[in-house]
Protein backbone atom coordinates (compact mmCIF):
# COMPACT_ATOMS: atom_id res chain seq x y z
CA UNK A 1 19.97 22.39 -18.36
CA UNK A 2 21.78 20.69 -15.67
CA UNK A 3 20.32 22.91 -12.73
CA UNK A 4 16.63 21.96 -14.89
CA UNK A 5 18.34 18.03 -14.31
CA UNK A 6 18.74 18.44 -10.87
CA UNK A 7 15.89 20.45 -9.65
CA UNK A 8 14.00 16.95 -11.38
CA UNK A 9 16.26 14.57 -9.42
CA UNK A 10 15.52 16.66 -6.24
CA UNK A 11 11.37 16.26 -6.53
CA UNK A 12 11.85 12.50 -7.48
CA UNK A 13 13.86 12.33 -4.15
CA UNK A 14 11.39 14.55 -2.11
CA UNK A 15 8.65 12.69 -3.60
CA UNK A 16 10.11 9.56 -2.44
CA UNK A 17 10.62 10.42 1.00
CA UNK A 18 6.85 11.55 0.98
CA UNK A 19 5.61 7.77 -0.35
CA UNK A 20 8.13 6.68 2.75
CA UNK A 21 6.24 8.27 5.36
CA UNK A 22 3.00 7.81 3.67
CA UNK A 23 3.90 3.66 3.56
CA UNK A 24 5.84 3.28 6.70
CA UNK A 25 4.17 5.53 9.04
CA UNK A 26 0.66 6.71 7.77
CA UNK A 27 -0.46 3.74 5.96
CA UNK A 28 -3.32 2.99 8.43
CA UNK A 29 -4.11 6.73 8.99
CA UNK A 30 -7.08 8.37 7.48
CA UNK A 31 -4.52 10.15 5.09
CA UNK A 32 -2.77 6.82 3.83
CA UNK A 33 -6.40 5.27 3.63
CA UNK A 34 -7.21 7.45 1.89
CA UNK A 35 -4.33 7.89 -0.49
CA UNK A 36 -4.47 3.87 -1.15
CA UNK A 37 -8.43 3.58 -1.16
CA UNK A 38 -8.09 0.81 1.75
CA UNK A 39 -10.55 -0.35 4.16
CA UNK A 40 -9.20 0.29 8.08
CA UNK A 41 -8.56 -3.33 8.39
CA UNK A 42 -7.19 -4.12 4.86
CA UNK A 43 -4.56 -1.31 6.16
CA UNK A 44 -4.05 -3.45 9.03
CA UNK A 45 -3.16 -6.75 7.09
CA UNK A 46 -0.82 -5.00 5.10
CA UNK A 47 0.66 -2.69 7.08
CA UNK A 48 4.01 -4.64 7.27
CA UNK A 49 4.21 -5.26 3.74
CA UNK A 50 3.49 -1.36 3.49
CA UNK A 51 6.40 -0.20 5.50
CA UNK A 52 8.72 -2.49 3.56
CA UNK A 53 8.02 -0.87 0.22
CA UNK A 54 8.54 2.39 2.19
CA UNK A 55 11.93 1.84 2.97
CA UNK A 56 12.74 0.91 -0.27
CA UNK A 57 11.42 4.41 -1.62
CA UNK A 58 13.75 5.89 1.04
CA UNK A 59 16.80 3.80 -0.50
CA UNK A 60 15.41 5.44 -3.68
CA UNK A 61 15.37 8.66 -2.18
CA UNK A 62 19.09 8.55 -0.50
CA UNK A 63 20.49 7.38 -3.62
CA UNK A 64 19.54 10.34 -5.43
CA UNK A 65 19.89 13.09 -2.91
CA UNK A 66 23.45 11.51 -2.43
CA UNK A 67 23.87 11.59 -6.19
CA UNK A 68 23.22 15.39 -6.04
CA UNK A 69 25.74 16.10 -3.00
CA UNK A 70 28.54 14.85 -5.28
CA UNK A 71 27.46 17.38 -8.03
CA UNK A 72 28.37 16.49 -11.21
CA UNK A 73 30.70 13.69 -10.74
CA UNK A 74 27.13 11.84 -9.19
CA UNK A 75 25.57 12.28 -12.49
CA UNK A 76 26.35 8.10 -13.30
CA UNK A 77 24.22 7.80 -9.49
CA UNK A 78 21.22 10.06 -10.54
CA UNK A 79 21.33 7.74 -13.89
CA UNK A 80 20.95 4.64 -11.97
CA UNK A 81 18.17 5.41 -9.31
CA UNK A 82 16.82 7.32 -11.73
CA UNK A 83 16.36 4.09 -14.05
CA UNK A 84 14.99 2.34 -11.02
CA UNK A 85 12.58 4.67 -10.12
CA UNK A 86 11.61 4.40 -13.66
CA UNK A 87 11.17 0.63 -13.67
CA UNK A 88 9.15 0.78 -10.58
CA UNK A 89 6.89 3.40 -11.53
CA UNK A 90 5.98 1.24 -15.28
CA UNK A 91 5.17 -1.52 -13.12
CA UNK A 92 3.59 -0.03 -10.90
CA UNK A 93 1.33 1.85 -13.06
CA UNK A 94 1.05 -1.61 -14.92
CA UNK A 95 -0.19 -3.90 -11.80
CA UNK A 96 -1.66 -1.16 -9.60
CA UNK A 97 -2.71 1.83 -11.82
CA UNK A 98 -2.48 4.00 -14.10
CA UNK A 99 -1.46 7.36 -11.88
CA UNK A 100 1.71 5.75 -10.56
CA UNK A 101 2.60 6.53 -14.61
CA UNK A 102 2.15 10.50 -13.92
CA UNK A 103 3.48 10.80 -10.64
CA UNK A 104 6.18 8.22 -9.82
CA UNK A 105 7.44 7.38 -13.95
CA UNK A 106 7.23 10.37 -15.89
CA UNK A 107 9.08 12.90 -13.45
CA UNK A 108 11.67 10.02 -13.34
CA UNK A 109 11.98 9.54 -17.24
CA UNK A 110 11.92 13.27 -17.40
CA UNK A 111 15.20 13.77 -14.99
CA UNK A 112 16.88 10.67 -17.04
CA UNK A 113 16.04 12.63 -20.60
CA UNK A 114 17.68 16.13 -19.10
CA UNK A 115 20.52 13.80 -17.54
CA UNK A 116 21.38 12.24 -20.55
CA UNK A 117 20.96 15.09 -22.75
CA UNK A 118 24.02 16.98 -20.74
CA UNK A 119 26.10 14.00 -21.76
C-alpha cells in the first residue's frame, strides 16, 4: 500500500507542476485559453494574477516530491501538502467549478486515505 501511497503523491506533484506551467507560462497561449475558457485579452488582465497561483502549485509540488525523497520518514510532509492540496481543490471546485473536485481534490484525498491507512 505504501508504493500505491506514493505513486498518488507523485501524480498530485506532477500534476501540480503541469497547472504551474499551464498558469505561469501558457496562460495566454491558445492551450491555457483554452484550458481556462478565457478570452485573449481577459488572459491578458490576469496574467499576473495567473502566474502567482502558479507558483504556489509549484510550492505544492516541491513539498511533496521532497516529501517522497525522504521516504518514509516524509510521510508527516506528504500529510501536510497533501491536506493543502485538498483544501484548495474543495474551494476551488466550490468558487470556480466543479472539475477542480475530480482532478485537483479527489487524487489528493485519495493519497491522504492510503497515507493514513499505513499509519
Amino acid at each position: 500500500m505504501a508504493l500505491i501511497a506514493n505513486i498518488i503523491v507523485a501524480f498530485v506533484a506532477v500534476l501540480h507542476v503541469y497547472f504551474l506551467v499551464l498558469e505561469m507560462f501558457l496562460w495566454d497561449k491558445p492551450l491555457g485559453l483554452k484550458t481556462f475558457r478565457m478570452t485573449p485579452e481577459k488572459a491578458q488582465i490576469t496574467k499576473v494574477l495567473a502566474a502567482n497561483q502558479g507558483l504556489y502549485n509549484g510550492f505544492l509540488a516541491a513539498g511533496l516530491l521532497w516529501a517522497l525523497m525522504l521516504g518514509d520518514a516524509g510521510n508527516s510532509i506528504k500529510i501536510f501538502f497533501l491536506g493543502c492540496v485538498l483544501v484548495a481543490g474543495l474551494y476551488g471546485a466550490l468558487t470556480v467549478g466543479r472539475k477542480i473536485l475530480f482532478i485537483q481534490a479527489l487524487p489528493a484525498a485519495l493519497g491522504l486515505l492510503l497515507l493514513l491507512a499505513q499509519a
